[in-house]
Protein backbone atom coordinates (compact mmCIF):
# COMPACT_ATOMS: atom_id res chain seq x y z
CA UNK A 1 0.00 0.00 0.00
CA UNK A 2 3.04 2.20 1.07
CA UNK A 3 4.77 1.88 -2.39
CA UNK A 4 1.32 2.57 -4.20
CA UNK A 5 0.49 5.42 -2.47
CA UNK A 6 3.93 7.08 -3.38
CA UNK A 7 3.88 5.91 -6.80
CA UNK A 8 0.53 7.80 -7.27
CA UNK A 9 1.82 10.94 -5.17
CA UNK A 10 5.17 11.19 -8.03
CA UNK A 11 2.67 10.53 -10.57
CA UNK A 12 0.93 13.40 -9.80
CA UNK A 13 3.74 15.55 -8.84
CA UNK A 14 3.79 15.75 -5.64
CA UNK A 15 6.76 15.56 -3.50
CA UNK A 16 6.60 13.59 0.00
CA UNK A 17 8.25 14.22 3.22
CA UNK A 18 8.41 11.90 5.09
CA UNK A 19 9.94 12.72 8.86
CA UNK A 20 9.17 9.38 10.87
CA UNK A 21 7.87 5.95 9.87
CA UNK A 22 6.16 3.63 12.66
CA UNK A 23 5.75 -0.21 12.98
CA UNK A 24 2.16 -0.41 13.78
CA UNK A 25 -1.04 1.55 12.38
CA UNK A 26 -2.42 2.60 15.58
CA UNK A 27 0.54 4.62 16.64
CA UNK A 28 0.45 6.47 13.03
CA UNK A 29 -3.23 7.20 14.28
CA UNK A 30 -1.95 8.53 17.47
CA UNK A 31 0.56 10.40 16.12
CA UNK A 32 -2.06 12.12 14.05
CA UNK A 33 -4.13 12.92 16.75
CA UNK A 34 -1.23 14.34 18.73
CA UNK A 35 -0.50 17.01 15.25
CA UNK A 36 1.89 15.43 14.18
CA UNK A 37 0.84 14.87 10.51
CA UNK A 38 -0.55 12.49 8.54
CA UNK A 39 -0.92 8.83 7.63
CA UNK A 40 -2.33 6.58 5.16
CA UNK A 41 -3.95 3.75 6.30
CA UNK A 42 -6.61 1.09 5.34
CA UNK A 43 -10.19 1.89 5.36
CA UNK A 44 -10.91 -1.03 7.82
CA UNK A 45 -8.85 1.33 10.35
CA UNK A 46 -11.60 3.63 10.86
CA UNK A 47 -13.04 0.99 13.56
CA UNK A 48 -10.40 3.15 15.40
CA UNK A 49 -12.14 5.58 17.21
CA UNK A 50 -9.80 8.15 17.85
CA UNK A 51 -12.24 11.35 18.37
CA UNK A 52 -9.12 13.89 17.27
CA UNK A 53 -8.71 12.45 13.76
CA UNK A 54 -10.64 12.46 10.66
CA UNK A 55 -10.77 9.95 8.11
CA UNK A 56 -11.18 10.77 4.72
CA UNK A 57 -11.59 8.66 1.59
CA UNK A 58 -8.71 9.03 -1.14
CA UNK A 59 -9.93 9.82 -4.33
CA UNK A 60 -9.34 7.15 -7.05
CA UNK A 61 -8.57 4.37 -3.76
CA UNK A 62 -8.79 1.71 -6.27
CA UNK A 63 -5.22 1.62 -7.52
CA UNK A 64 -4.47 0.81 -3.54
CA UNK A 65 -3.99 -2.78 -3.22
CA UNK A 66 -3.09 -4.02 0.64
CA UNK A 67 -1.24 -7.77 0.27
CA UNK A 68 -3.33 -10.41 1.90
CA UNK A 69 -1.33 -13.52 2.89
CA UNK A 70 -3.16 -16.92 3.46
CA UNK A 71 -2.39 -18.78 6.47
CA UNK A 72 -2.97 -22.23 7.41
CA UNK A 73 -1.06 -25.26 8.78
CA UNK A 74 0.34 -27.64 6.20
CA UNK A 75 -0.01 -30.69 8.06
CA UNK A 76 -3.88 -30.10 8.69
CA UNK A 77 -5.91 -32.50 7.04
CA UNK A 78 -9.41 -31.14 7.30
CA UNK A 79 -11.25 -31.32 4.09
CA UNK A 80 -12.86 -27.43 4.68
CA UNK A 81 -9.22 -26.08 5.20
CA UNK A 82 -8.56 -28.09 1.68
CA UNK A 83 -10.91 -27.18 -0.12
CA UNK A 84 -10.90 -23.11 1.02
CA UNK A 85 -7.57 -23.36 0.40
CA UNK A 86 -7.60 -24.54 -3.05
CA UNK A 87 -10.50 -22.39 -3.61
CA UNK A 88 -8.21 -19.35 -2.53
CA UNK A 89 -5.54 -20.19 -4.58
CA UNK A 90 -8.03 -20.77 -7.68
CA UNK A 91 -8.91 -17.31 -6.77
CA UNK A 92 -5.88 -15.53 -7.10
CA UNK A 93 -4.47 -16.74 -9.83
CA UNK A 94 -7.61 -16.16 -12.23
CA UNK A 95 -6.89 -12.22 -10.73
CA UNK A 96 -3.22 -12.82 -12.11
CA UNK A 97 -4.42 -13.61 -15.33
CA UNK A 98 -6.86 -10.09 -15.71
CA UNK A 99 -10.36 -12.82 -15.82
């Protein structure tokens, strides 16, 4: 999401400065709230209630994609885990192929 977000930004001239970077999303948040800038951050983030901060839709937010990773235990031998999984993996690589 990072790397999209500042390949839009030079795409559309505009020059970031960026003066800290933090680990986790909620501290970003925080930050915020205490004035000290702002973040990007998923839309599922506004759950967050921080009362100082506003949240704000970016225009065009479709050329944003956020990595989802699948996790499961190899050794598991439950036919639902199977099948989701292969169903998953079905999934994303029709989306690799544009259908």
């Amino acid at each position: 999401m990072y790397a999209d977000f500042v390949r839009a930004c030079e795409a559309h001239g505009v020059q970031l400065r960026v003066v800290d970077e933090v680990p986790r999303m909620v501290t970003a948040i925080d930050l915020v709230a205490a004035g000290g800038g702002v973040t990007l951050v998923p839309a599922s983030m506004r759950r967050y209630q921080q009362e100082s901060v506003r949240y704000c839709r970016v225009a065009g937010d479709e050329a944003f994609r956020a990595p989802l990773h699948l996790v499961t235990k190899p050794a598991v031998h439950n036919p639902a885990v199977e099948r989701f999984r292969e169903t998953v993996f079905a999934f994303a690589e029709r989306s690799r192929e544009g259908r």
